[in-house]
Structure formats: structure tokens, C-alpha cells
N, C-alpha and C. Protein backbone atom coordinates (compact mmCIF):
# COMPACT_ATOMS: atom_id res chain seq x y z
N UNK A 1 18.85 80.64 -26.72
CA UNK A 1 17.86 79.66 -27.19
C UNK A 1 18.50 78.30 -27.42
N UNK A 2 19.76 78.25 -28.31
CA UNK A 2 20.66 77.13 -28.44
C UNK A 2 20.81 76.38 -26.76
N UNK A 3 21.27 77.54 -25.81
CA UNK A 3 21.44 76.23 -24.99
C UNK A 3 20.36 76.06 -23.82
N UNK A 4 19.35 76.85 -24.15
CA UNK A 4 17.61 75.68 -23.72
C UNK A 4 17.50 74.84 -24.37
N UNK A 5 17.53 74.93 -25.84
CA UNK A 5 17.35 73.70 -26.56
C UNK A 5 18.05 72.06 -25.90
N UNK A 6 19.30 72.73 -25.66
CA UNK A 6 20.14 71.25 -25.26
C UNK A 6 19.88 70.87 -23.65
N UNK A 7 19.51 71.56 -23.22
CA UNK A 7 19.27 71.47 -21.75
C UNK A 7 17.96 70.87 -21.67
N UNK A 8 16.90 70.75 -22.65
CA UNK A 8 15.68 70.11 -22.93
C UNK A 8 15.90 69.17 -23.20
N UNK A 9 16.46 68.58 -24.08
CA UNK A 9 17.33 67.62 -24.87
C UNK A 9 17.93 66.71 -23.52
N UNK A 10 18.21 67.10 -22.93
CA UNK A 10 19.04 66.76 -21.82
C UNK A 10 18.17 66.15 -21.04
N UNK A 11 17.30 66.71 -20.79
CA UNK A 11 16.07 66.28 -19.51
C UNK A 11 15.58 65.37 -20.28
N UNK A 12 14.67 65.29 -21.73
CA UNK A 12 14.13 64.34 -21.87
C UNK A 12 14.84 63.03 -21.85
N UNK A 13 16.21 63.27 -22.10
CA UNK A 13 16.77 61.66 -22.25
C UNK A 13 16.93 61.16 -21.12
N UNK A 14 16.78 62.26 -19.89
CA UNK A 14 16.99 61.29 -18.64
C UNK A 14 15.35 61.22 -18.45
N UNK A 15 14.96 61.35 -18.92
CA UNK A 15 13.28 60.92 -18.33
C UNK A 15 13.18 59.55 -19.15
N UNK A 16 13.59 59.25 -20.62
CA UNK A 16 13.81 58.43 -21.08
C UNK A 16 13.89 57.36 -20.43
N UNK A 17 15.64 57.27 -20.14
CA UNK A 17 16.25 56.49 -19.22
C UNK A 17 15.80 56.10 -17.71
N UNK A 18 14.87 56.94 -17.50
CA UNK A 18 14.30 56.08 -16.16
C UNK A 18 13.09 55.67 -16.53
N UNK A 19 12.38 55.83 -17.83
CA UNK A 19 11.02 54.56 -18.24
C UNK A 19 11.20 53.64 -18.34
N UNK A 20 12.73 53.76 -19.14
CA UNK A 20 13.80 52.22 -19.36
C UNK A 20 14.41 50.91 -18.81
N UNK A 21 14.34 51.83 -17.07
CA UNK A 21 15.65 51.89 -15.98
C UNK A 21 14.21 49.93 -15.52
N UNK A 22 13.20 50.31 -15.56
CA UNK A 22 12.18 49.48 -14.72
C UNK A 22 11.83 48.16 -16.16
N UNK A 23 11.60 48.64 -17.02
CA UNK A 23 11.61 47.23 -18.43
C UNK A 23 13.06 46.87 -18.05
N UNK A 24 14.17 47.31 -18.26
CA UNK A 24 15.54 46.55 -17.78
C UNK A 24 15.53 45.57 -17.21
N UNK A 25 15.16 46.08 -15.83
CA UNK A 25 15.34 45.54 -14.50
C UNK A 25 14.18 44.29 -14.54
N UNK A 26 12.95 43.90 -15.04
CA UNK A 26 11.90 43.08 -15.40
C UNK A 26 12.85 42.35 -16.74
N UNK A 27 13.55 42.55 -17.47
CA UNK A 27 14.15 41.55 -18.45
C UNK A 27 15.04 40.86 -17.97
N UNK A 28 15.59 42.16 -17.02
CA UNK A 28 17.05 40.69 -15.78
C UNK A 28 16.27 39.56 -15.13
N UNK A 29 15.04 40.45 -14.18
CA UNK A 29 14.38 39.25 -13.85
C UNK A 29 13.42 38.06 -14.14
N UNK A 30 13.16 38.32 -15.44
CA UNK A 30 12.51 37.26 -16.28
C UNK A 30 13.73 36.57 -16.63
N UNK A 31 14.50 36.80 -17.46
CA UNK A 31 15.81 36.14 -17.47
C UNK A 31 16.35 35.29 -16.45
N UNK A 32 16.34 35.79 -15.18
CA UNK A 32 17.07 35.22 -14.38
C UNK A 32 16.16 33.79 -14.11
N UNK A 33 14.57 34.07 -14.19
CA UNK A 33 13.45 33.12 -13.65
C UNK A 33 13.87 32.25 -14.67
N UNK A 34 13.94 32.73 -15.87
CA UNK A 34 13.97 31.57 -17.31
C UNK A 34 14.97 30.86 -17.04
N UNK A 35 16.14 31.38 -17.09
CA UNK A 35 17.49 30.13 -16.73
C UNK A 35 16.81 29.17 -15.25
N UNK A 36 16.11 29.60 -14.37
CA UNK A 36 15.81 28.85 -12.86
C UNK A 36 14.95 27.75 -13.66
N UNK A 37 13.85 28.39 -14.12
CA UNK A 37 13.23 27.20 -14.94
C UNK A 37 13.79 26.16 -15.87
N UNK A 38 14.94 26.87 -17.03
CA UNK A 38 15.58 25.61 -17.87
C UNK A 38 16.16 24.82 -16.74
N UNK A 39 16.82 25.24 -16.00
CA UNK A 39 17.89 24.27 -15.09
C UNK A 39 17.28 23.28 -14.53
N UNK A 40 15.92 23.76 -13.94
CA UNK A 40 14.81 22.73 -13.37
C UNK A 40 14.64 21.74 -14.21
N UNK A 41 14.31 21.93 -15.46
CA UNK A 41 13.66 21.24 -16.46
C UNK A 41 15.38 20.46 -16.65
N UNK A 42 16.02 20.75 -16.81
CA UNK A 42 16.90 19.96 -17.16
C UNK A 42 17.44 18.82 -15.88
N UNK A 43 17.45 19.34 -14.92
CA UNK A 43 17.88 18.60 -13.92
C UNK A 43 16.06 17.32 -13.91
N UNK A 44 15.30 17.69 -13.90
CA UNK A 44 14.25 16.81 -14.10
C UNK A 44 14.29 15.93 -14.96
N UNK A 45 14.75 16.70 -16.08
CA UNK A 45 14.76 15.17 -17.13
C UNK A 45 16.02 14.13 -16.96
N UNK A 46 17.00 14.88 -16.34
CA UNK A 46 18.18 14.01 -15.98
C UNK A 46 17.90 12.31 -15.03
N UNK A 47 17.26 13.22 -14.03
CA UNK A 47 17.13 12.28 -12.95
C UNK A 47 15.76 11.63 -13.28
N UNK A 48 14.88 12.18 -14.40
CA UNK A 48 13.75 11.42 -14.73
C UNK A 48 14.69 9.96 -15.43
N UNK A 49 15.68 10.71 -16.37
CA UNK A 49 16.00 9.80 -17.35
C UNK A 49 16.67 8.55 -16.41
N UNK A 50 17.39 8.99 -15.68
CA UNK A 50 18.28 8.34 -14.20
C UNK A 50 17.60 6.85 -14.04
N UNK A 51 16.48 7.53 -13.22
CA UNK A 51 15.57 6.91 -12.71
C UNK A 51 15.06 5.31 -13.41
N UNK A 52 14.94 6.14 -14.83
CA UNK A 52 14.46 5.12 -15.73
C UNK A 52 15.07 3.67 -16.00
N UNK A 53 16.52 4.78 -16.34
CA UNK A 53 17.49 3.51 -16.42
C UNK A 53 18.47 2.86 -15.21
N UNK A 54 17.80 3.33 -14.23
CA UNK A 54 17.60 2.43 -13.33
C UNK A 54 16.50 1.08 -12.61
N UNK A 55 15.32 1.53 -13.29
CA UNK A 55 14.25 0.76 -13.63
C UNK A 55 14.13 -0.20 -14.21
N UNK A 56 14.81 0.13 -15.88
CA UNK A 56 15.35 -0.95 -16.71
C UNK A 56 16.10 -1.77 -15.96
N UNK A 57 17.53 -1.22 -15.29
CA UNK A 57 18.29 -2.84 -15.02
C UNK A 57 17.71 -3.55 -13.86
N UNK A 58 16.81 -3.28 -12.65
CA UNK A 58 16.26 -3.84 -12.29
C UNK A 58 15.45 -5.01 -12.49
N UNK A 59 14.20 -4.72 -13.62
CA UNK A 59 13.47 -4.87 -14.50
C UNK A 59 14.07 -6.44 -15.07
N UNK A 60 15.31 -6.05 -15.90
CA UNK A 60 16.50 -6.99 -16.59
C UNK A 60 17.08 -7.70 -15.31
N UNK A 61 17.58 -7.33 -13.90
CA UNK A 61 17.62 -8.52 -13.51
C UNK A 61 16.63 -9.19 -12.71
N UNK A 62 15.29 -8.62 -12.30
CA UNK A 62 14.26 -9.61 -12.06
C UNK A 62 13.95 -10.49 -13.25
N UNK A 63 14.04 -10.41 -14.26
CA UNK A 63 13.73 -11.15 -15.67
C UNK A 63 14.81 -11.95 -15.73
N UNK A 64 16.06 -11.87 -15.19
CA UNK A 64 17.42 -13.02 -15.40
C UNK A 64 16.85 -13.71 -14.41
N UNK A 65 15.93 -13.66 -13.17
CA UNK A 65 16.06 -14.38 -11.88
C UNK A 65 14.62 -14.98 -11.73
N UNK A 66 14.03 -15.08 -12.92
CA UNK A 66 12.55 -15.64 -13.12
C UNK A 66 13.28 -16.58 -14.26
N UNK A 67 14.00 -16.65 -15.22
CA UNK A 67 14.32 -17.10 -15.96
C UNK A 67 15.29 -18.25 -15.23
N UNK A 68 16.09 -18.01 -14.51
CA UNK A 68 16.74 -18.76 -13.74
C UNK A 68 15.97 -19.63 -12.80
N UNK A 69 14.87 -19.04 -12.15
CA UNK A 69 14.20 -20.00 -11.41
C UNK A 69 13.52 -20.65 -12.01
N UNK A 70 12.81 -20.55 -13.07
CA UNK A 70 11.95 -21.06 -13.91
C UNK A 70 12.84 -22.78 -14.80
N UNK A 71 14.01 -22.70 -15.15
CA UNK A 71 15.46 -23.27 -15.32
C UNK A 71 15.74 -24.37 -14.31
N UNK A 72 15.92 -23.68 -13.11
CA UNK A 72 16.32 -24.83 -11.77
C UNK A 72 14.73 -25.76 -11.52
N UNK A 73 13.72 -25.02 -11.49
CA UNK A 73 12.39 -25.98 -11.35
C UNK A 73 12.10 -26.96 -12.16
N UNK A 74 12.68 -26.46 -13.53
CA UNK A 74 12.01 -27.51 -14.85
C UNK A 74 13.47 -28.35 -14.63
N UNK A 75 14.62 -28.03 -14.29
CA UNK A 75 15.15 -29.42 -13.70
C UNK A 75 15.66 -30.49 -12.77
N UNK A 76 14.66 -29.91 -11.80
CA UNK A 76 14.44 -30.24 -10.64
C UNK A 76 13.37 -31.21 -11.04
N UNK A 77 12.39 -30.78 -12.23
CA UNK A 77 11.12 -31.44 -11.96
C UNK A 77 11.57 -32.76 -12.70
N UNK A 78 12.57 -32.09 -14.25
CA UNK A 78 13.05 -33.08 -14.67
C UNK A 78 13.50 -34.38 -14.30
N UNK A 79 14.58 -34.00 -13.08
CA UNK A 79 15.45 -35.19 -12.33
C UNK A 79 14.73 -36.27 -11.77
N UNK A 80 13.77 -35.22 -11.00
CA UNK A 80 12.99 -36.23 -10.00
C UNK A 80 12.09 -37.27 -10.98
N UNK A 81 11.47 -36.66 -12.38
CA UNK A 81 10.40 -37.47 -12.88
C UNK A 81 9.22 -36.69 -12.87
N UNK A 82 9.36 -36.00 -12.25
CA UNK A 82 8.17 -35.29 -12.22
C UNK A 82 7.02 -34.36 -13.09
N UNK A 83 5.83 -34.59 -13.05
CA UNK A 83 4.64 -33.85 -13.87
C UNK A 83 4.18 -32.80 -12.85
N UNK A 84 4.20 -31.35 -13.69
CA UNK A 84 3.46 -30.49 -13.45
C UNK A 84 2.17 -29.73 -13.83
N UNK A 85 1.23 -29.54 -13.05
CA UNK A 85 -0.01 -29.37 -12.97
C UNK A 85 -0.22 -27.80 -12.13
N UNK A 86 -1.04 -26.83 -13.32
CA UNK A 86 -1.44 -25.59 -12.38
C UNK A 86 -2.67 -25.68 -13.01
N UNK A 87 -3.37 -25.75 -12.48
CA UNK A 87 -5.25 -25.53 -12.39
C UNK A 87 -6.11 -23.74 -11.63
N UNK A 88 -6.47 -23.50 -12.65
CA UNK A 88 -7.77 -22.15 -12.13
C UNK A 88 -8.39 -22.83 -12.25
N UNK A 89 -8.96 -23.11 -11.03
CA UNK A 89 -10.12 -23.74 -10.40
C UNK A 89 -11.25 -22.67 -10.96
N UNK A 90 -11.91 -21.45 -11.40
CA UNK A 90 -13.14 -20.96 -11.97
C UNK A 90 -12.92 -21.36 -12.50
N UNK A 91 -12.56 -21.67 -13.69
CA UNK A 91 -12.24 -21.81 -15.17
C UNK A 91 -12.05 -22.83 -15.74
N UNK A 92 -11.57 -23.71 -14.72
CA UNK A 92 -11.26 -25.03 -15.03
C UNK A 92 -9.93 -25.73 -15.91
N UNK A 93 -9.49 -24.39 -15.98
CA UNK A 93 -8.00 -24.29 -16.90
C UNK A 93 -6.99 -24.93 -16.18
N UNK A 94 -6.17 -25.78 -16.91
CA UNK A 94 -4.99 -26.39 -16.04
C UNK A 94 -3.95 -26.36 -17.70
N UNK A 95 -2.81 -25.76 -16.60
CA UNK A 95 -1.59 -25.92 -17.57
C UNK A 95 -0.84 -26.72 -17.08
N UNK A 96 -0.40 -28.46 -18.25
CA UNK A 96 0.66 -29.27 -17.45
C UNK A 96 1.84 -28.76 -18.46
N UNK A 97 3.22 -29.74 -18.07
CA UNK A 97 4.24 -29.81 -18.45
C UNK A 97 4.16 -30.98 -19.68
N UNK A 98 5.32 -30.88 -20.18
CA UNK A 98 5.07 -32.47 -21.13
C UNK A 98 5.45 -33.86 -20.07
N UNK A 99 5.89 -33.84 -19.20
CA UNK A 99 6.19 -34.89 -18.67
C UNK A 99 4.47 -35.67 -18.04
N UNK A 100 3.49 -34.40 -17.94
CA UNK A 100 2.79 -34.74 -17.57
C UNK A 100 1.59 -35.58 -18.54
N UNK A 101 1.99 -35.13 -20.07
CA UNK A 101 1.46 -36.21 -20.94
C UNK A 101 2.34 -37.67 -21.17
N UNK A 102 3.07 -37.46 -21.27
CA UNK A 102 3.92 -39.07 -21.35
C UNK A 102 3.96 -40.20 -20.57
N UNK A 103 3.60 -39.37 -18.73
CA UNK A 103 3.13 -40.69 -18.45
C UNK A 103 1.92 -41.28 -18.44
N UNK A 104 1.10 -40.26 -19.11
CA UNK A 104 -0.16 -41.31 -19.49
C UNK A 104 0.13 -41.68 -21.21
N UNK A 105 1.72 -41.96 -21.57
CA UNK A 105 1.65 -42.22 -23.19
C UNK A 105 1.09 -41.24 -23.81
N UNK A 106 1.05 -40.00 -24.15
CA UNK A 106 0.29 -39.43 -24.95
C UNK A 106 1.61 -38.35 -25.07
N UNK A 107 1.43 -37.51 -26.77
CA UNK A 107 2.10 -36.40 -26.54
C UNK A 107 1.15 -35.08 -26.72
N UNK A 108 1.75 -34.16 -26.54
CA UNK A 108 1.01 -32.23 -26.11
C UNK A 108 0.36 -32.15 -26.67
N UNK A 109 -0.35 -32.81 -28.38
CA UNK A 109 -1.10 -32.42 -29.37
C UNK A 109 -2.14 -33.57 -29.68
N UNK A 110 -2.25 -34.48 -28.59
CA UNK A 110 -3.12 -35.62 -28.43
C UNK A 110 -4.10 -35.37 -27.62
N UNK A 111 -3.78 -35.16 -26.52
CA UNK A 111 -5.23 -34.68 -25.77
C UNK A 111 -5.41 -33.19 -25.17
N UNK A 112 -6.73 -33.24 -24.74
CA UNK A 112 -6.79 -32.54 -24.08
C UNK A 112 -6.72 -32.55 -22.12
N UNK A 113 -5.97 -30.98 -22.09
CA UNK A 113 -5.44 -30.94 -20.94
C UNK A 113 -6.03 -30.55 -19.86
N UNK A 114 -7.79 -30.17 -20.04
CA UNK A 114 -8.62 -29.38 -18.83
C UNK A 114 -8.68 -30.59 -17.96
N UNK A 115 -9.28 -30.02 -16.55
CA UNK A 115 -9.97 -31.03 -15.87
C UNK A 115 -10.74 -32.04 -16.35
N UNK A 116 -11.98 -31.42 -17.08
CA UNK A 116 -12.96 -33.15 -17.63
C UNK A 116 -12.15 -34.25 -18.47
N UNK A 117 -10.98 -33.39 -18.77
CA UNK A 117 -10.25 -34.67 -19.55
C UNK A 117 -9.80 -35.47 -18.85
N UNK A 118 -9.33 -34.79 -17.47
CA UNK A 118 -8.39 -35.72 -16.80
C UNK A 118 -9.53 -36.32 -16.07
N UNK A 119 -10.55 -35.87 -15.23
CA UNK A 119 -11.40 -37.34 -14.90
C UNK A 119 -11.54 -38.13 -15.32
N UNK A 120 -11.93 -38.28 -17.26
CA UNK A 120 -12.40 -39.27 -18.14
C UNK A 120 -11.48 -40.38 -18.03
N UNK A 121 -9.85 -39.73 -17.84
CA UNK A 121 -8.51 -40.79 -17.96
C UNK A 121 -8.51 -41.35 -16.48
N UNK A 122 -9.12 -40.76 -15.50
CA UNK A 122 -8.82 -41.67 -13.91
C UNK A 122 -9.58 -42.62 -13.55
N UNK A 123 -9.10 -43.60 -12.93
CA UNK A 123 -9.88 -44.99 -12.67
C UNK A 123 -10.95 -44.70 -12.35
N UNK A 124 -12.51 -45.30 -12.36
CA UNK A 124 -13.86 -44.45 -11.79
C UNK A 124 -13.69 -44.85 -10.03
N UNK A 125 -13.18 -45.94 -10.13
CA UNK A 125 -13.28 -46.45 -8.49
C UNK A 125 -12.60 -45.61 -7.67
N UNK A 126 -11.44 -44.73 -8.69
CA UNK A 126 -10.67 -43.62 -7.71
C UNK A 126 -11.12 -42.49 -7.69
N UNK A 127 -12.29 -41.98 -8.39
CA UNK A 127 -12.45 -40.99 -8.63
C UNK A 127 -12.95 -40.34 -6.81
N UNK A 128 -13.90 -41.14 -6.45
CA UNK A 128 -14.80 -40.54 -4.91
C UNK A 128 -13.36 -40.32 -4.05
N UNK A 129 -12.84 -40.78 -3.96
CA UNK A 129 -11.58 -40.61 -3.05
C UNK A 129 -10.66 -39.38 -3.26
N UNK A 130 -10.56 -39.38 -4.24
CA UNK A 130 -9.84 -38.30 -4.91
C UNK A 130 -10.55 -36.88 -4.75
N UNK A 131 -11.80 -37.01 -5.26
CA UNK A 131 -12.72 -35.69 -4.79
C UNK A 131 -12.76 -35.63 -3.56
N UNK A 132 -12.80 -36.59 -2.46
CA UNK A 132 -13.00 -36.19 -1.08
C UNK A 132 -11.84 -35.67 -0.18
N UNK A 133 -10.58 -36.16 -0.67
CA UNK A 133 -9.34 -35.79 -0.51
C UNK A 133 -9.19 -33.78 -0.82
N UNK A 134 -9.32 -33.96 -2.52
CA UNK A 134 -9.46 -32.61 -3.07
C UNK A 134 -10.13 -31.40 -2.54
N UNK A 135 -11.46 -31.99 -2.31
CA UNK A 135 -12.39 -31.00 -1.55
C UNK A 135 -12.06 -30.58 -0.45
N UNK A 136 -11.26 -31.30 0.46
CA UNK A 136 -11.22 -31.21 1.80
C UNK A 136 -9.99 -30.03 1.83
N UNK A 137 -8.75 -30.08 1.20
CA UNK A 137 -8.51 -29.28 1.18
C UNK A 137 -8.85 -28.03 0.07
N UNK A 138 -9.67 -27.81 -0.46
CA UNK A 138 -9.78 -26.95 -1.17
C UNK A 138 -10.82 -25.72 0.15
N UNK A 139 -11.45 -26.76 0.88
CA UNK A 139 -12.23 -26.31 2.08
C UNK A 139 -11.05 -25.49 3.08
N UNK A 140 -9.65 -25.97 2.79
CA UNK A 140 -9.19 -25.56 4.35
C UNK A 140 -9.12 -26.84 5.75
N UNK A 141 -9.52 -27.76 5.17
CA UNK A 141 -9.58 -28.68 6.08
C UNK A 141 -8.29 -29.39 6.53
N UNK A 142 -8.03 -29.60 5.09
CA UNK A 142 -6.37 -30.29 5.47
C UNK A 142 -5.19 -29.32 4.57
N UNK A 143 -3.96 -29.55 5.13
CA UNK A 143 -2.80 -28.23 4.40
C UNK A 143 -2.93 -28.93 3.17
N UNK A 144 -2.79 -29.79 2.65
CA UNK A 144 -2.04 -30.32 1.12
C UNK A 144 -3.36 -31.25 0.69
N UNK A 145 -2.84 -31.33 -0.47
CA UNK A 145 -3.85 -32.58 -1.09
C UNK A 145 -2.57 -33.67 -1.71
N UNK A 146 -3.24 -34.63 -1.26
CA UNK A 146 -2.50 -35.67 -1.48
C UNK A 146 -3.34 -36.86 -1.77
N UNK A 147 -2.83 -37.77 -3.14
CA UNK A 147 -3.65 -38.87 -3.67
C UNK A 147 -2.81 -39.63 -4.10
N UNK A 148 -3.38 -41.21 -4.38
CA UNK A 148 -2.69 -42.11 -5.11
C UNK A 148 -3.32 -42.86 -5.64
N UNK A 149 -3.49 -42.97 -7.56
CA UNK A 149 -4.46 -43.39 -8.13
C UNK A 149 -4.54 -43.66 -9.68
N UNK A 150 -5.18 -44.22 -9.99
CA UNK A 150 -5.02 -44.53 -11.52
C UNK A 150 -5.12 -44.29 -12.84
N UNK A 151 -4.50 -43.98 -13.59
CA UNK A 151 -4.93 -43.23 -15.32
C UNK A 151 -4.79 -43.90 -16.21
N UNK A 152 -5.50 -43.92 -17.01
CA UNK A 152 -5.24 -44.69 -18.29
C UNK A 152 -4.32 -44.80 -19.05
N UNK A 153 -3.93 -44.91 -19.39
CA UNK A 153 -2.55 -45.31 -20.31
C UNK A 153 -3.15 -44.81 -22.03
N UNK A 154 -2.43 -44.30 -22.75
CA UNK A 154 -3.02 -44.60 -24.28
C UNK A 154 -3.33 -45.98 -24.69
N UNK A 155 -1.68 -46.63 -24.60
CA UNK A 155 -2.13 -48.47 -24.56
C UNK A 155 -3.02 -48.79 -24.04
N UNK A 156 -3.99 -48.81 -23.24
CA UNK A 156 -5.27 -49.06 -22.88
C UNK A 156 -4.97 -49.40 -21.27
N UNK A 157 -3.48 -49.58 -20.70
CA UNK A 157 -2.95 -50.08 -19.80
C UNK A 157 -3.19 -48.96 -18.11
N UNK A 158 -3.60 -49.46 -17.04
CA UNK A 158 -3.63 -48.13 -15.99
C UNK A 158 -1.96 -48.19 -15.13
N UNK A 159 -2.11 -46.99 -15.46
CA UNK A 159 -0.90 -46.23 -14.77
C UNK A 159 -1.18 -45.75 -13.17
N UNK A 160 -0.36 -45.90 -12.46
CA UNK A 160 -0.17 -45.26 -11.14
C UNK A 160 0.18 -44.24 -10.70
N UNK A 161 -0.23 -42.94 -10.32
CA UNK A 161 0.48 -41.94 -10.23
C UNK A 161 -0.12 -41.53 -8.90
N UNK A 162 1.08 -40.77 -8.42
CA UNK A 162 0.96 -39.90 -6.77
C UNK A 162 0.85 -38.35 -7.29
N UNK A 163 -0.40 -38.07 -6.44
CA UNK A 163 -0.52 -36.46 -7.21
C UNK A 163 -0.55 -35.70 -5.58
N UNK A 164 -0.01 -34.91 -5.92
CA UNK A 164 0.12 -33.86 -4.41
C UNK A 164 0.25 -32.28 -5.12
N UNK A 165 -0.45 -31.72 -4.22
CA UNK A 165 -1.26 -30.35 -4.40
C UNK A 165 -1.51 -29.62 -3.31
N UNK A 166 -1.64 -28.43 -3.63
CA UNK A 166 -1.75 -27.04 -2.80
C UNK A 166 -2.02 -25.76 -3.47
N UNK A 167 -3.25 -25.02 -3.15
CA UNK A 167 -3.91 -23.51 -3.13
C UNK A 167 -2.94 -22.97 -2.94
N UNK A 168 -2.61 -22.11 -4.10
CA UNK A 168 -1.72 -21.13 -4.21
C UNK A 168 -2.68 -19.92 -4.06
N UNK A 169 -3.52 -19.37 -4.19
CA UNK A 169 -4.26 -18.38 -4.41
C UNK A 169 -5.62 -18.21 -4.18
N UNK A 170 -5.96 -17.49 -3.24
CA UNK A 170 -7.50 -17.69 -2.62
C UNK A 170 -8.01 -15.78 -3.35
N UNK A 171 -9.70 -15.87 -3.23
CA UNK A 171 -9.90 -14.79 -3.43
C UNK A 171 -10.54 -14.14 -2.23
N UNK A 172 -10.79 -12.89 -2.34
CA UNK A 172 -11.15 -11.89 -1.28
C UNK A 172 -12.25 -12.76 -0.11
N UNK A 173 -12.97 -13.86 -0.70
CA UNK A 173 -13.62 -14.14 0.49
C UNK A 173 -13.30 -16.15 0.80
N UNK A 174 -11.89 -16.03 0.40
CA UNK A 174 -11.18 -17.60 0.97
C UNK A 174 -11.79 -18.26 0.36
N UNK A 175 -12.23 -18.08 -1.29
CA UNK A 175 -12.80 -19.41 -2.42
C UNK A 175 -11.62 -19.67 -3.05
N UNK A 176 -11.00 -20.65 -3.11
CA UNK A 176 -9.88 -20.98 -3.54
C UNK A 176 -10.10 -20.68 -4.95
N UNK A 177 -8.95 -19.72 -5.74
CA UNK A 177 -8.81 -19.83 -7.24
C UNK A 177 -7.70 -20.30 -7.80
N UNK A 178 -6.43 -21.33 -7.38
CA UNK A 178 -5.26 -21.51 -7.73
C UNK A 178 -4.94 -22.72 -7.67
N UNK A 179 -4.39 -24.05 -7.79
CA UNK A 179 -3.79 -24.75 -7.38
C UNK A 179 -2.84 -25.53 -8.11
N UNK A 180 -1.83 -25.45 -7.39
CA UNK A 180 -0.25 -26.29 -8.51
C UNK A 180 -0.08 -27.71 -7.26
N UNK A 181 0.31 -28.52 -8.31
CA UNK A 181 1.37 -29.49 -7.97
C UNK A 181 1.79 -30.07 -9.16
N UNK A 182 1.57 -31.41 -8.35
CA UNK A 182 2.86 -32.27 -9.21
C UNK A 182 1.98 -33.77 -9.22
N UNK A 183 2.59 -34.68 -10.77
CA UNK A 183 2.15 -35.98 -10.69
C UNK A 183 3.80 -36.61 -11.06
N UNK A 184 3.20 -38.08 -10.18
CA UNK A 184 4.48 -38.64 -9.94
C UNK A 184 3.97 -40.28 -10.36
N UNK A 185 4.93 -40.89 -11.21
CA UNK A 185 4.75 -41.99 -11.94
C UNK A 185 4.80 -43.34 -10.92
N UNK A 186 3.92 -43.81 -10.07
CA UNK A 186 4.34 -45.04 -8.86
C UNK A 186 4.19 -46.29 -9.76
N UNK A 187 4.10 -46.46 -10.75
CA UNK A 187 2.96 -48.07 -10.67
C UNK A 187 4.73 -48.64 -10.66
N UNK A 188 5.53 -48.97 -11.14
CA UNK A 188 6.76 -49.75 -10.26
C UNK A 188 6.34 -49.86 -8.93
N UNK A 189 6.69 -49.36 -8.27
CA UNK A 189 6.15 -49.18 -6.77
C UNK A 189 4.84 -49.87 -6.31
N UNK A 190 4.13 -49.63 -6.91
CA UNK A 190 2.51 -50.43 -7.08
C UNK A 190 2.52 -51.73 -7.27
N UNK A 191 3.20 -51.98 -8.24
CA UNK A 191 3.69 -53.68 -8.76
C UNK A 191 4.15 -54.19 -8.06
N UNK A 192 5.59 -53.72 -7.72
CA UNK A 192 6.40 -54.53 -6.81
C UNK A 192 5.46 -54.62 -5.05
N UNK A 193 4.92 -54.22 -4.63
CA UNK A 193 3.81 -54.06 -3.18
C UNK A 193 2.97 -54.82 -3.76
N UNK A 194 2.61 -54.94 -5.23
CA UNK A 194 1.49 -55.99 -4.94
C UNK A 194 1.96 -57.44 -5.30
N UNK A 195 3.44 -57.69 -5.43
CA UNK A 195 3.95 -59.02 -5.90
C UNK A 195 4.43 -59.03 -4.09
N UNK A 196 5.07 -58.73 -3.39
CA UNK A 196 5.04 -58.54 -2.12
C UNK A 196 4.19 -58.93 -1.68
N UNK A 197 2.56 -58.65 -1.45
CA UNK A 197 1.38 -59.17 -0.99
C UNK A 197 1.43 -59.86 -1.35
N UNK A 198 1.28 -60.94 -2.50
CA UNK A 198 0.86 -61.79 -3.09
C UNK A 198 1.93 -63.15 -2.90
């Protein structure tokens, strides 16, 4: 009887061991999937992180090279004398420079800088010329806009200035929404041509 007993004993533990033998073999391979997955996840965030900070110094040197250009223009514009003018034409919004208040005498917190201001300050006799010039290229008719014409002075005195311009930015159906240039201080130039004539 003793050794049926152990010979029973015997069998069940190997019946045991093979219910066992298959959960084992499913914990190696969940295991093995789990490490496939951390490694993924880790190698992802690596090259996510990579990526990033590679983004950043990009990022940092397009921002050194807007800053730099932005630097060489304002003294470029400086040297020459020059006033800058960007106008949204919907809107009627124009952002100048300060050079562009001083030569009509005025400083940044004296006037205003939209379009209707600046008609009010231009000679009236220049005004038709100026619009027909403007329009024409705003049409596409001619590449640039180009004028030469008069502003008021604060002193009450008219100033001469050369203004030249160009559509930076059209919309989906070629209505111009953009335009930059520049004003340029002539009346020297003006004076001396009209003591010349005279």
C-alpha cells in the first residue's frame, strides 16, 4: 500500500508539472514581449527627445539669423537715411521706423502713423499723382511704385521725399495685401534743381 501511495504521489506531481510546463512558457513569453516593448519605448523617447533638441538649435539659429538680418537692414537703412514703411493694405495698417517720423519733424508719440494720416501730411497737388502711380502698381501694371513728393513738416515747412514701393504679398485671387518700402529725404536735392532752374 506504502508504495502505491508514493507511486500516486509521483504521478500527480508530474501531471502537476506539465499544467505548469505551458503558464511558464507564456511568462517567458510575455516577458520577453515586455522587455521588446520597454526597449521600444525607450529608444522612442530617445530619438523623440533627439529630435527635439535638434529642433531647438535650429529654431536658435534661425532666430540668431533674423536677428542678424533684421541688424544689417536697420543699418543699412540707417546709413543711407532712410524711412521705412510696411502697409496692410485691408486694414490700412502701416508700420514705419523712427526715421520715418523725423523727417517730417515729428517724434513716435506725436502722430499718427495709418494711411489717412499720411495723406492729411502730403501736398494736395501731389496727392492725384501719387494715387495714380500707387494704383497702377498695386494693379500689376508697373513692377515698383515709385514717387516724388511733398509732406508737411511739423514747422509748417514742406519737405521732399522719394518714396519707392513694392507688393510683398498678394492673396489667393492677386488682391494685393502687403506693401514695404522706403521714404527718402530729397528736398536738398529739390532746392538745389530749383536754384539751378532759376
Amino acid at each position: 500500500d506504502l508504495h502505491m501511495d508514493k507511486s500516486l504521489v509521483v504521478s500527480v506531481s508530474r501531471e502537476l508539472s506539465a499544467l505548469y510546463a505551458p503558464w511558464r512558457k507564456d511568462l517567458y513569453v510575455q516577458g520577453g514581449l515586455y522587455g521588446v516593448f520597454s526597449l521600444i519605448a525607450i529608444l522612442s523617447l530617445y530619438f523623440a527627445r533627439r529630435r527635439r533638441r535638434t529642433f531647438d538649435r535650429l529654431a536658435a539659429v534661425h532666430e540668431a539669423e533674423k536677428r542678424d538680418s533684421a541688424e544689417r537692414l536697420a543699418l543699412a537703412l540707417g546709413g543711407a537715411e532712410l524711412a521705412l514703411w510696411d502697409r496692410h493694405i485691408p486694414s490700412d495698417k502701416v508700420i514705419v521706423n523712427e526715421r520715418w517720423f523725423t523727417i517730417q519733424g515729428y517724434r513716435l508719440d506725436e502722430i499718427e502713423h495709418d494711411y489717412k494720416g499720411w495723406q492729411e501730411r502730403v501736398h494736395p497737388d501731389d496727392l492725384p499723382v501719387i494715387r495714380a502711380t500707387l494704383d497702377a502698381h498695386l494693379k500689376g501694371e508697373i513692377p515698383a511704385y515709385e514717387s516724388e513728393y511733398r509732406m508737411r513738416h511739423k514747422n509748417g515747412h514742406w519737405v521732399w521725399v522719394l518714396a519707392r514701393g513694392k507688393v510683398v504679398e498678394r492673396d489667393a485671387a492677386g488682391a494685393p495685401v502687403r506693401i514695404v518700402g522706403t521714404h527718402m529725404d530729397i528736398t536738398e536735392r529739390k532746392q538745389a534743381d530749383d536754384a539751378l532752374r532759376r
